[in-house]
PDB file of N, CA and C in Angstrom:
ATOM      1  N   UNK A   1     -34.478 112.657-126.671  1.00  0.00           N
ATOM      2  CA  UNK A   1     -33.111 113.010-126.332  1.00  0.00           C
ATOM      3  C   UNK A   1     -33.118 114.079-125.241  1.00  0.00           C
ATOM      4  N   UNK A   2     -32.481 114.045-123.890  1.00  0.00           N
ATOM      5  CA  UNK A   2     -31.823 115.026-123.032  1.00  0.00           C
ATOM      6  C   UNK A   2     -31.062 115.997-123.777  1.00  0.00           C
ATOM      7  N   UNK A   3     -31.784 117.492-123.116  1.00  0.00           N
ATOM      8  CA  UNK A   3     -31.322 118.356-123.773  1.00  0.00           C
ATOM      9  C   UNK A   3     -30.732 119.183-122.412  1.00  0.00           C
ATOM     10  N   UNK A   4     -29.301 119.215-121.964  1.00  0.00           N
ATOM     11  CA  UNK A   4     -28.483 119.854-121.260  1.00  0.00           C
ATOM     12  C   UNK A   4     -29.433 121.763-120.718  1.00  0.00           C
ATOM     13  N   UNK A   5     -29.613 121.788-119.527  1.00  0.00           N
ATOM     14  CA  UNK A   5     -30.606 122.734-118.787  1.00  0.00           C
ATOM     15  C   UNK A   5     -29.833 123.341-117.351  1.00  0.00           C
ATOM     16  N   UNK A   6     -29.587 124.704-117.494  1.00  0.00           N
ATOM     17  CA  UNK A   6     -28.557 125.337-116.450  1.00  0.00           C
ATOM     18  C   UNK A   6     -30.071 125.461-115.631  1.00  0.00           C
ATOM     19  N   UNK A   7     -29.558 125.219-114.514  1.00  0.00           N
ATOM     20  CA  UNK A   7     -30.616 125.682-113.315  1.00  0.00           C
ATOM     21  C   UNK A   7     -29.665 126.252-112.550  1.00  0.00           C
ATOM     22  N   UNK A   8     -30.210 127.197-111.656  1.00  0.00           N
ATOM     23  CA  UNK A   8     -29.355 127.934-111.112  1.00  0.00           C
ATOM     24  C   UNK A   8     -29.220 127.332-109.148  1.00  0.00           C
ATOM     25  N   UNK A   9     -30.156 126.238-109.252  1.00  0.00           N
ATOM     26  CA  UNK A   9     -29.156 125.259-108.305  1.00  0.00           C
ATOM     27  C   UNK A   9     -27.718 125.065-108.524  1.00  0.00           C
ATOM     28  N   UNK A  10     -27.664 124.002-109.709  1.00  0.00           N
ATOM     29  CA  UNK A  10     -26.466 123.729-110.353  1.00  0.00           C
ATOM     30  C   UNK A  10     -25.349 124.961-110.037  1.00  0.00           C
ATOM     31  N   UNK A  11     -25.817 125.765-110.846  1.00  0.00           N
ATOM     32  CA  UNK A  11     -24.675 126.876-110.839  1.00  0.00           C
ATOM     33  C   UNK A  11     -24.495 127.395-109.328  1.00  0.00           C
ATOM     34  N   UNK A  12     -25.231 128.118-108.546  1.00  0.00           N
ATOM     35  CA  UNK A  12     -24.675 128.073-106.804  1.00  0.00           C
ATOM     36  C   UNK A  12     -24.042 126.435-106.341  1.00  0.00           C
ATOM     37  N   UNK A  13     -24.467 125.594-106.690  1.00  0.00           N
ATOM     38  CA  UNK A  13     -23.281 124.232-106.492  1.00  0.00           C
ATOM     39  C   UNK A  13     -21.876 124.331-106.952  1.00  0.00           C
ATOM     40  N   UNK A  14     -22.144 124.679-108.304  1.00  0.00           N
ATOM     41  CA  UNK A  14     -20.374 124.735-108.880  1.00  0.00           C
ATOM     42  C   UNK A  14     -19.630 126.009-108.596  1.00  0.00           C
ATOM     43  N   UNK A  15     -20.452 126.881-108.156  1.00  0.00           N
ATOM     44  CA  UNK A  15     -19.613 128.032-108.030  1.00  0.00           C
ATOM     45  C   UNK A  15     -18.982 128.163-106.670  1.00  0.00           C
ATOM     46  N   UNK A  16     -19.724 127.386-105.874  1.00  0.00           N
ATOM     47  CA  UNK A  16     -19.858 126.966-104.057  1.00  0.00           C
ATOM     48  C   UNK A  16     -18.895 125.813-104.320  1.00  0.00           C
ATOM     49  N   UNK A  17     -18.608 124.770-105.136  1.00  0.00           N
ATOM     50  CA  UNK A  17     -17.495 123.743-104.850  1.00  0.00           C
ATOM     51  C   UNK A  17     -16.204 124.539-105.638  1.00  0.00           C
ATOM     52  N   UNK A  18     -16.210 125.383-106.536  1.00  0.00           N
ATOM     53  CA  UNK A  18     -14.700 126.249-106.866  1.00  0.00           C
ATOM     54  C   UNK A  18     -14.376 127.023-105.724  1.00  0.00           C
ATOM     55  N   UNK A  19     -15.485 127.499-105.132  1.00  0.00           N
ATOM     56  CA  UNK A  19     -15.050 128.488-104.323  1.00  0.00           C
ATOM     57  C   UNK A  19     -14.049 128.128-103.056  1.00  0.00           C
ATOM     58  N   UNK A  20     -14.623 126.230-103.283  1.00  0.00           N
ATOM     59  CA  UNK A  20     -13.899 125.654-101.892  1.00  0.00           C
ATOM     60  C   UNK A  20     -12.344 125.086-102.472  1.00  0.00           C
ATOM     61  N   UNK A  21     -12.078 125.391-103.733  1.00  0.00           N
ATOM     62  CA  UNK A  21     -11.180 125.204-104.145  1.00  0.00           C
ATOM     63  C   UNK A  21     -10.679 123.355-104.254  1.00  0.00           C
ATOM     64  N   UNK A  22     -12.192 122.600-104.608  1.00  0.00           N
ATOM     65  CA  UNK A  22     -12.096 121.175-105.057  1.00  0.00           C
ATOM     66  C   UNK A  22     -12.886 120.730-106.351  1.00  0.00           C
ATOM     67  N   UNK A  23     -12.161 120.016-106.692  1.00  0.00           N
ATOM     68  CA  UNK A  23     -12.916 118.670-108.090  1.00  0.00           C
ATOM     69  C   UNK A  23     -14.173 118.652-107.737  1.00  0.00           C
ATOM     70  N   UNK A  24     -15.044 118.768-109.066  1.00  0.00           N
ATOM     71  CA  UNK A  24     -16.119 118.100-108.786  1.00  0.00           C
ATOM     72  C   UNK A  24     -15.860 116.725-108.533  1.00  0.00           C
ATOM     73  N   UNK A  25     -15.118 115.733-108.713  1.00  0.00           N
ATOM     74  CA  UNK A  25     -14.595 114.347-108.501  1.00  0.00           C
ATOM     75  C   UNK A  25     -15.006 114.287-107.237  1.00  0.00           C
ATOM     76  N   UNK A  26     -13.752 114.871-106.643  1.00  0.00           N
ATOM     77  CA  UNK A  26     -13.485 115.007-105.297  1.00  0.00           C
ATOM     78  C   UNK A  26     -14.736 114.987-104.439  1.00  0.00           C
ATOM     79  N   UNK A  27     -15.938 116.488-105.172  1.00  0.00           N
ATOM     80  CA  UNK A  27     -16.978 116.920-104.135  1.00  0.00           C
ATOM     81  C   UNK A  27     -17.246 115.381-103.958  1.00  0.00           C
ATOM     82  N   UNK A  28     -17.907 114.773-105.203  1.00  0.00           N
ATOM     83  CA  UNK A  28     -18.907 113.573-105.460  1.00  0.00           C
ATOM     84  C   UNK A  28     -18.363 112.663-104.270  1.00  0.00           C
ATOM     85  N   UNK A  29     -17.085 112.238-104.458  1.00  0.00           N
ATOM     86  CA  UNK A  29     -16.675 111.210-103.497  1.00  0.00           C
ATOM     87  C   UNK A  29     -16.906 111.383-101.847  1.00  0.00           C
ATOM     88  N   UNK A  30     -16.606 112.682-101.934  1.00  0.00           N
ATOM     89  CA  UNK A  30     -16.839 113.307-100.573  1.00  0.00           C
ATOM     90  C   UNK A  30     -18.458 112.860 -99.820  1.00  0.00           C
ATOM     91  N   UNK A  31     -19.597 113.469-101.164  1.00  0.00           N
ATOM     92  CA  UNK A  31     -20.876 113.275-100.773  1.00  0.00           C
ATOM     93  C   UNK A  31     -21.745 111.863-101.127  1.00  0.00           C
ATOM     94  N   UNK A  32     -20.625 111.303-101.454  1.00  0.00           N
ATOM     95  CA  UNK A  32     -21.006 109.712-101.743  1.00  0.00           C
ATOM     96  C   UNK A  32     -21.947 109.207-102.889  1.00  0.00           C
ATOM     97  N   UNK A  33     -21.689 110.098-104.267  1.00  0.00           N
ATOM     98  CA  UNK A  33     -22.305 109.519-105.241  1.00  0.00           C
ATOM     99  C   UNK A  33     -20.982 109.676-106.444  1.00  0.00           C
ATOM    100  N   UNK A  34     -21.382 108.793-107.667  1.00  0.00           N
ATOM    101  CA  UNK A  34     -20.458 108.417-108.745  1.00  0.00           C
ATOM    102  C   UNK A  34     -20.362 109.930-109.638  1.00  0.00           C
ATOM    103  N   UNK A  35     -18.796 110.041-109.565  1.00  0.00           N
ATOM    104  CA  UNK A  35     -19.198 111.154-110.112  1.00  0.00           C
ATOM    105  C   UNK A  35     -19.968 111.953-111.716  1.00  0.00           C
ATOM    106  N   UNK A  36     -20.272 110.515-112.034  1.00  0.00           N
ATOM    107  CA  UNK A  36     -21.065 110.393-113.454  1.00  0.00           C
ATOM    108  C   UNK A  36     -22.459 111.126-113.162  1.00  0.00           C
ATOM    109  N   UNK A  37     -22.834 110.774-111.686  1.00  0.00           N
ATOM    110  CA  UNK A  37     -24.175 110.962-111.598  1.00  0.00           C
ATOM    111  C   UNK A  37     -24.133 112.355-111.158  1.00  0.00           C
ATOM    112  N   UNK A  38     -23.489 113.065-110.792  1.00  0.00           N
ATOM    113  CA  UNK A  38     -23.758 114.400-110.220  1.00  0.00           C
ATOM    114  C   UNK A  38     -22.925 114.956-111.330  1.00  0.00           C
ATOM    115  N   UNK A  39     -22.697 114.611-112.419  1.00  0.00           N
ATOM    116  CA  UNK A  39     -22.060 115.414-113.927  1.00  0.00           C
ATOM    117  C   UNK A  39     -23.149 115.173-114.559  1.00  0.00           C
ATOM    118  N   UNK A  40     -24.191 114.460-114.575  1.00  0.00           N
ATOM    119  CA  UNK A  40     -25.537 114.228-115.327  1.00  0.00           C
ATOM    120  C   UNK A  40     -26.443 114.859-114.832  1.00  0.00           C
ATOM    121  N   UNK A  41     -26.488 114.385-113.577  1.00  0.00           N
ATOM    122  CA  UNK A  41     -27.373 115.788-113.076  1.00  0.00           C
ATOM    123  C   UNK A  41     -27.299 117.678-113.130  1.00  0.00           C
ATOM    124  N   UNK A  42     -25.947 117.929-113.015  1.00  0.00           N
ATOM    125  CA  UNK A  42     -25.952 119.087-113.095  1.00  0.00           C
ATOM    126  C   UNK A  42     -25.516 119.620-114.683  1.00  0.00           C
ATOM    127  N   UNK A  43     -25.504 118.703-115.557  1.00  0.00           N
ATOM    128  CA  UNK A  43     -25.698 118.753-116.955  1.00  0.00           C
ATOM    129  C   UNK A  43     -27.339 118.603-117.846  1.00  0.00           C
ATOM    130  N   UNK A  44     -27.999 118.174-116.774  1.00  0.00           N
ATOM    131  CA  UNK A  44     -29.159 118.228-117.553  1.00  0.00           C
ATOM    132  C   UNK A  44     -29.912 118.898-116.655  1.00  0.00           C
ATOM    133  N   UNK A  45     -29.897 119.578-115.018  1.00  0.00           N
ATOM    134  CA  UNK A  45     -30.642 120.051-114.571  1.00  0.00           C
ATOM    135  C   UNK A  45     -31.241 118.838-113.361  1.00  0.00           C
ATOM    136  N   UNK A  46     -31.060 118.122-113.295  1.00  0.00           N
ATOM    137  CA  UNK A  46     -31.913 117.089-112.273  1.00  0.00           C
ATOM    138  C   UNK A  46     -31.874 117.465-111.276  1.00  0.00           C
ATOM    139  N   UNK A  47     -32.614 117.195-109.897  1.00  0.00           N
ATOM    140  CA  UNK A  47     -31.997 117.838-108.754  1.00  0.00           C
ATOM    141  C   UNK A  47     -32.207 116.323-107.982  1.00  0.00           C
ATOM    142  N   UNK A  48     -31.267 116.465-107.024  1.00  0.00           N
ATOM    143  CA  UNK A  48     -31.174 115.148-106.376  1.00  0.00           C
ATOM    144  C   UNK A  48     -32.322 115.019-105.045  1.00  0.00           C
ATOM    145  N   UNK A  49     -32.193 113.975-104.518  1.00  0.00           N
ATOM    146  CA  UNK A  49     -33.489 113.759-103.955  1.00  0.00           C
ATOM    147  C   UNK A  49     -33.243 114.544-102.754  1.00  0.00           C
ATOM    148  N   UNK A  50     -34.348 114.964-101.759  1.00  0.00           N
ATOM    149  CA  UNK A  50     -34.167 115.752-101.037  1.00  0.00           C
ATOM    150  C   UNK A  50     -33.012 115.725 -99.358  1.00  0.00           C
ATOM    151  N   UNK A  51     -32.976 114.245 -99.337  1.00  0.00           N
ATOM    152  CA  UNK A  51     -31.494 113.838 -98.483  1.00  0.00           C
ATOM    153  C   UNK A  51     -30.426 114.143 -98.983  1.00  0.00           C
ATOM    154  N   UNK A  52     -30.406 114.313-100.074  1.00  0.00           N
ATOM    155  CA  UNK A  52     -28.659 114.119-100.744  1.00  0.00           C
ATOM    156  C   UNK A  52     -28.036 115.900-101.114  1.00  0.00           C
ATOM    157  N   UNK A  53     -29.766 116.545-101.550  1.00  0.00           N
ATOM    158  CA  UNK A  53     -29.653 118.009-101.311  1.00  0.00           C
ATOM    159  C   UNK A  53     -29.078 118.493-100.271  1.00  0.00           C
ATOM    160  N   UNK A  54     -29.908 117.835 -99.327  1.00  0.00           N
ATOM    161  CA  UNK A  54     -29.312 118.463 -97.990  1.00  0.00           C
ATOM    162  C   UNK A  54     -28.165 118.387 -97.384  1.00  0.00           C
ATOM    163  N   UNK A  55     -27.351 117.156 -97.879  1.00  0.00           N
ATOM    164  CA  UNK A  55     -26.029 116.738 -97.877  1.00  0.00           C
ATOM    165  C   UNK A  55     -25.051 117.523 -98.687  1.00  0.00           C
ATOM    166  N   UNK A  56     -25.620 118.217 -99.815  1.00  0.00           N
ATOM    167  CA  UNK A  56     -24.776 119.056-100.607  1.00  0.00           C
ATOM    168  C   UNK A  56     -24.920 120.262 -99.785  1.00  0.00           C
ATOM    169  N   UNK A  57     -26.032 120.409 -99.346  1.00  0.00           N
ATOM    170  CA  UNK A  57     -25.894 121.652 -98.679  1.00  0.00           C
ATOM    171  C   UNK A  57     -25.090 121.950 -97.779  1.00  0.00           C
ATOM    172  N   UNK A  58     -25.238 121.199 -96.837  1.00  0.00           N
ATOM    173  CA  UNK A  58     -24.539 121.324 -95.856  1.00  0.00           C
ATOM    174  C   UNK A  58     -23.134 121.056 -95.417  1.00  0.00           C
ATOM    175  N   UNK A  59     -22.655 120.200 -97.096  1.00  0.00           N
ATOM    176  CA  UNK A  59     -20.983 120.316 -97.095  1.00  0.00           C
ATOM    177  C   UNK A  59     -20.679 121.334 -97.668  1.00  0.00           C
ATOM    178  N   UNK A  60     -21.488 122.141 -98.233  1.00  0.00           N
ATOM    179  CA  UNK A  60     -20.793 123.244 -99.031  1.00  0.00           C
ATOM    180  C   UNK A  60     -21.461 124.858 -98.145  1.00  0.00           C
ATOM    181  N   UNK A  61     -21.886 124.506 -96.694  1.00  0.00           N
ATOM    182  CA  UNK A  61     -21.436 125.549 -95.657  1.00  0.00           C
ATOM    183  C   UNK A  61     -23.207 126.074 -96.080  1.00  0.00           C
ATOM    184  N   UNK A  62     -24.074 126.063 -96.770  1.00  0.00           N
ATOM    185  CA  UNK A  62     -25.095 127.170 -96.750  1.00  0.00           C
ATOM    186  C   UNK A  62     -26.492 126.066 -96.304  1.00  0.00           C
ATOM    187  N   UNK A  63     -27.590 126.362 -96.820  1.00  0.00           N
ATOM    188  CA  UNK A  63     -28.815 125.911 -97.026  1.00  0.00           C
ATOM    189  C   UNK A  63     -29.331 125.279 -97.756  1.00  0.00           C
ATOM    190  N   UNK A  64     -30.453 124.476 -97.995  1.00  0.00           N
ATOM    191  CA  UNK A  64     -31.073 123.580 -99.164  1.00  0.00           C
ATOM    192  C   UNK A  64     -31.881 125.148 -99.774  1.00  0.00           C
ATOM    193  N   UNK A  65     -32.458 125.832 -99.095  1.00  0.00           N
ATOM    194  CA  UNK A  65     -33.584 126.511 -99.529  1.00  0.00           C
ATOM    195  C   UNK A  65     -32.261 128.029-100.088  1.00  0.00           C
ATOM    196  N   UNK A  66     -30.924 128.354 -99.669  1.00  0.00           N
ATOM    197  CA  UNK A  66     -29.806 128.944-100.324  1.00  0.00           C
ATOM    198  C   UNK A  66     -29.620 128.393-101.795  1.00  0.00           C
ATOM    199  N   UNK A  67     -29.107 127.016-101.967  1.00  0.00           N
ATOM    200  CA  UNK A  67     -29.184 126.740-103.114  1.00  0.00           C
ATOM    201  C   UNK A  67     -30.501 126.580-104.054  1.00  0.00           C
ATOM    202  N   UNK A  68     -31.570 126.416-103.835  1.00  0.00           N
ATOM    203  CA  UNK A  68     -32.504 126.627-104.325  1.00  0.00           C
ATOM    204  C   UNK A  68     -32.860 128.055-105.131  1.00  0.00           C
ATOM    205  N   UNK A  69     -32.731 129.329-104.393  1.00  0.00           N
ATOM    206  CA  UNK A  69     -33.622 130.610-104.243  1.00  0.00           C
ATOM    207  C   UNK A  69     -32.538 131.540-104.928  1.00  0.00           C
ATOM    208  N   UNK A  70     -31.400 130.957-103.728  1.00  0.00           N
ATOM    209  CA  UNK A  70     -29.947 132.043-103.374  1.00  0.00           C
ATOM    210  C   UNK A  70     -30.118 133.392-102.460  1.00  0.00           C
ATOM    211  N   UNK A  71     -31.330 133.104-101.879  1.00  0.00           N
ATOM    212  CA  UNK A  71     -31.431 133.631-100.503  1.00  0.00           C
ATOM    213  C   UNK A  71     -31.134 132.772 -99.420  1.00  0.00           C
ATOM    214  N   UNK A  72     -30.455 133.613 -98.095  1.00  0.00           N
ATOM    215  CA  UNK A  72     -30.209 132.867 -97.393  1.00  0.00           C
ATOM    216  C   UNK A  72     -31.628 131.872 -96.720  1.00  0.00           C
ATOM    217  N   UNK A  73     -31.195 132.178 -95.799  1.00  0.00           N
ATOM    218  CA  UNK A  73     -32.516 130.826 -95.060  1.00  0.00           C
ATOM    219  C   UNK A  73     -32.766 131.536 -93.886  1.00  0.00           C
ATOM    220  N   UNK A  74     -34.167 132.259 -93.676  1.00  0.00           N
ATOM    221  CA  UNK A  74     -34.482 132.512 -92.121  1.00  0.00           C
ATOM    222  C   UNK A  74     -35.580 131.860 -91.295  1.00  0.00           C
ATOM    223  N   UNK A  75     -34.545 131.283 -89.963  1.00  0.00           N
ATOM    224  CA  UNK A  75     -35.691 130.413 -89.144  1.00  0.00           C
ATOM    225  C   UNK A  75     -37.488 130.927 -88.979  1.00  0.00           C
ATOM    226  N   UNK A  76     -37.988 130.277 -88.965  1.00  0.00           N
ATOM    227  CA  UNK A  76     -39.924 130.333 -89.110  1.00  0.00           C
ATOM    228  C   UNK A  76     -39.714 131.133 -87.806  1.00  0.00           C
ATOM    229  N   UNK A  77     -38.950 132.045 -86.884  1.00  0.00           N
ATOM    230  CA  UNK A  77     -38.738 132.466 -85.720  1.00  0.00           C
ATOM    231  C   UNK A  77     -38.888 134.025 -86.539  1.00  0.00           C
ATOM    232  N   UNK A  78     -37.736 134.158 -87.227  1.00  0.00           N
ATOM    233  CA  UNK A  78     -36.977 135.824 -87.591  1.00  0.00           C
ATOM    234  C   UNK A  78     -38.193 135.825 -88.245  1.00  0.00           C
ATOM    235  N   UNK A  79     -39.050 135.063 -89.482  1.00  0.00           N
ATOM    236  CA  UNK A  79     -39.896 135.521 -90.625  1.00  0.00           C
ATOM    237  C   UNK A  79     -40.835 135.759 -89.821  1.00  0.00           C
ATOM    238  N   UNK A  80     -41.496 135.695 -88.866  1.00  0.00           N
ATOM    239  CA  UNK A  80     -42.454 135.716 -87.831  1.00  0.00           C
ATOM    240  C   UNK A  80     -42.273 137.238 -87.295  1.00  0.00           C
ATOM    241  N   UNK A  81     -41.237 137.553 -86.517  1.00  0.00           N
ATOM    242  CA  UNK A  81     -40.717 138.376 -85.931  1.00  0.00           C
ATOM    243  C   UNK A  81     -40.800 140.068 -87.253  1.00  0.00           C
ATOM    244  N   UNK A  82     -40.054 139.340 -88.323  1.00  0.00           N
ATOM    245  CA  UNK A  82     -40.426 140.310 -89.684  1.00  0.00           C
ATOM    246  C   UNK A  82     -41.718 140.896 -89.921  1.00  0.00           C
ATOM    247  N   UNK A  83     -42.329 139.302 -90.078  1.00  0.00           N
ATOM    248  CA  UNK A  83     -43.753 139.718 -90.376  1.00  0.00           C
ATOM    249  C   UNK A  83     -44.496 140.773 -89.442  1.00  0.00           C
ATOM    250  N   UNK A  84     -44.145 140.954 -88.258  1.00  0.00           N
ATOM    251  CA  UNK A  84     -44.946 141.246 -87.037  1.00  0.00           C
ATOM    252  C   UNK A  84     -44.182 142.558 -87.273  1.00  0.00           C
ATOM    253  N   UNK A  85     -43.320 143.188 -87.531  1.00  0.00           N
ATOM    254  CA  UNK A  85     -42.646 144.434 -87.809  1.00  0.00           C
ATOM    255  C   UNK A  85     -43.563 144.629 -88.829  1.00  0.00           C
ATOM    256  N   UNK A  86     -43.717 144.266 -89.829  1.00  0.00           N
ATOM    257  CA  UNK A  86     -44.190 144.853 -91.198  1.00  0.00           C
ATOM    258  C   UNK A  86     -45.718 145.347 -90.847  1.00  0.00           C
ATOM    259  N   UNK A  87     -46.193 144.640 -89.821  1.00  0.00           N
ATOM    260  CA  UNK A  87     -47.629 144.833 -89.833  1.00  0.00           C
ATOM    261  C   UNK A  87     -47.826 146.090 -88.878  1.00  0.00           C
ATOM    262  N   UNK A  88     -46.668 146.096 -87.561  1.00  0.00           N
ATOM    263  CA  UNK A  88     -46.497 147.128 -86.406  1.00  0.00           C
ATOM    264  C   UNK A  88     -46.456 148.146 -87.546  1.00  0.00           C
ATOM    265  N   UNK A  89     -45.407 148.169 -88.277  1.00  0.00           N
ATOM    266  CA  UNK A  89     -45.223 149.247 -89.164  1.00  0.00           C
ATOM    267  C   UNK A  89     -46.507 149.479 -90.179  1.00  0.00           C
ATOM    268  N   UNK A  90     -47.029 148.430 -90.968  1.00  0.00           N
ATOM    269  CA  UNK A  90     -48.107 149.809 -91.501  1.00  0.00           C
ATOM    270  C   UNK A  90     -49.499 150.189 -90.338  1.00  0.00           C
ATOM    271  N   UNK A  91     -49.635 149.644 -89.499  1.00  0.00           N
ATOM    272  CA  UNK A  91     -50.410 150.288 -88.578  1.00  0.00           C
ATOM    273  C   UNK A  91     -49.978 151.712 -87.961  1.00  0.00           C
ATOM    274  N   UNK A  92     -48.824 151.723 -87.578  1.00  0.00           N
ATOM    275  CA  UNK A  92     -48.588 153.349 -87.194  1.00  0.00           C
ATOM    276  C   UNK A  92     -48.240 154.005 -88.639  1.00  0.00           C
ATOM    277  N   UNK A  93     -48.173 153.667 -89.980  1.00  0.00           N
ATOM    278  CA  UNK A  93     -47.938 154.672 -91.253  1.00  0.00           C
ATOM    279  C   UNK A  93     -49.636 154.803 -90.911  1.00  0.00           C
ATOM    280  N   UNK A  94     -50.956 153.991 -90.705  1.00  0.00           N
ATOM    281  CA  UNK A  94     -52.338 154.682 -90.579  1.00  0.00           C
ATOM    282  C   UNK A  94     -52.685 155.264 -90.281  1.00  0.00           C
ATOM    283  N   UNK A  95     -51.899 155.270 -88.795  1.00  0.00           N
ATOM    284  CA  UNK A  95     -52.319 155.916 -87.559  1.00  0.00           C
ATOM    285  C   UNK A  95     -51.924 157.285 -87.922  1.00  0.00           C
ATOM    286  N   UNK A  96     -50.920 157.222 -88.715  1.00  0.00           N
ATOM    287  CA  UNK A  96     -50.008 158.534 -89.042  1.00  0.00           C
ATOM    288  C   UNK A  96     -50.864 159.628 -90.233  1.00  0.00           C
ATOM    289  N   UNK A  97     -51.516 158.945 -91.309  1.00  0.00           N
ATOM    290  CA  UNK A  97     -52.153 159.188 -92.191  1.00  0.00           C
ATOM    291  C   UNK A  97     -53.858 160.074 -91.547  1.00  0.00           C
ATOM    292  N   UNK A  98     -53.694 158.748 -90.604  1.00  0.00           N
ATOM    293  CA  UNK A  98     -55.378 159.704 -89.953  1.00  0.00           C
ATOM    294  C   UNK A  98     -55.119 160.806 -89.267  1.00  0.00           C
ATOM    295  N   UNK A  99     -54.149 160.718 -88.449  1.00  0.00           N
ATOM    296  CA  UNK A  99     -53.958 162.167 -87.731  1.00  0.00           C
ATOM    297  C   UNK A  99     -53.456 163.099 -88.359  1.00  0.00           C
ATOM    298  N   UNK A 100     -52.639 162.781 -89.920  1.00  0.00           N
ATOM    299  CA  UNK A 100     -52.559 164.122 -90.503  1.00  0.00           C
ATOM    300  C   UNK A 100     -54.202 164.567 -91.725  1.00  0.00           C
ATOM    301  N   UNK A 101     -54.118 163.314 -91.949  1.00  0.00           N
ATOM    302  CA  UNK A 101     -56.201 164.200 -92.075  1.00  0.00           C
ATOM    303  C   UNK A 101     -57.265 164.605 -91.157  1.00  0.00           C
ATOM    304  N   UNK A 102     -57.154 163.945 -90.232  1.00  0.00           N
ATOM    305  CA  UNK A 102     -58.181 164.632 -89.039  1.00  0.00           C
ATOM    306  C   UNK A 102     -57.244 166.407 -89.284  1.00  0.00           C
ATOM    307  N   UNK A 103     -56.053 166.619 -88.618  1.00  0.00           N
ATOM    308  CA  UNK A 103     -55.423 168.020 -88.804  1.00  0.00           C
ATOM    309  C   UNK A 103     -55.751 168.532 -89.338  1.00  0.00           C
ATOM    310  N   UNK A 104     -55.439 168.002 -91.341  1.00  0.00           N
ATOM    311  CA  UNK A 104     -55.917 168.839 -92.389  1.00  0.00           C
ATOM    312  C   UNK A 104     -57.573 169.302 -92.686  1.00  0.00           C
ATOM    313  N   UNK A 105     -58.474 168.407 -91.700  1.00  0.00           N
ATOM    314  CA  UNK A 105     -59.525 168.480 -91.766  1.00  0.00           C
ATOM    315  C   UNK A 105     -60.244 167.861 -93.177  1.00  0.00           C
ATOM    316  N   UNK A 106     -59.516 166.881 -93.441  1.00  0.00           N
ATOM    317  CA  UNK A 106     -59.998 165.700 -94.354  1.00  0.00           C
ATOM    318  C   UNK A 106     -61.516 165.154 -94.006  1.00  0.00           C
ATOM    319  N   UNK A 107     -61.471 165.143 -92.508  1.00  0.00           N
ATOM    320  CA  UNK A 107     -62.260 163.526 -92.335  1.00  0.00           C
ATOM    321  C   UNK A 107     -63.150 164.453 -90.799  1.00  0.00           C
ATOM    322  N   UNK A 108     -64.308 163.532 -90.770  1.00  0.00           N
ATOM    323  CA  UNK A 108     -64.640 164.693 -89.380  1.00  0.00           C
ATOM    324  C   UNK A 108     -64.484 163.767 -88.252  1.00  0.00           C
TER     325      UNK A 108
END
């Protein structure tokens, strides 16, 4: 027996189709499935295949990897750009660390 499972896909879906102020009916018809099947799915947890995700996603304004996480989504550009900060940054916290021990006379 199916035992009914909140995933918190589901829930950023339903809270993202109230917010747009429509039926789940409505969404379903909109995204072209019965609305039996996307009341079964988000009653037992299923997640739909990865085209139809992306179709929910993107009628309901956010991301596949938003509804997933509930972080937004940053292009492989910004996380790059991040990453390369994080690393600039602990290299000068080192740089910073050695020159206040060389000072203190930590290190010779």
């Amino acid at each position: 027996m199916l035992v009914p499972v909140s995933t918190p896909f589901w829930t950023r879906v339903k809270a993202l189709i109230k917010s747009h102020k429509i039926s789940q009916k409505d969404f379903s018809a909109y995204i072209g499935i019965n609305i039996n099947t996307l009341r079964f799915w988000i009653c037992y947890g299923f997640y739909p295949p990865a085209n139809l995700a992306y179709t929910i996603a993107t009628s309901l304004g956010v991301s596949v990897e938003y509804l997933l996480t509930g972080e937004d989504g940053k292009s492989m550009k910004q996380r790059e750009k991040d990453a390369l900060k994080r690393k600039n940054a602990a290299a000068e916290i080192k740089k910073m660390v050695k020159k206040i021990e060389l000072n203190a006379g930590l290190i010779g």
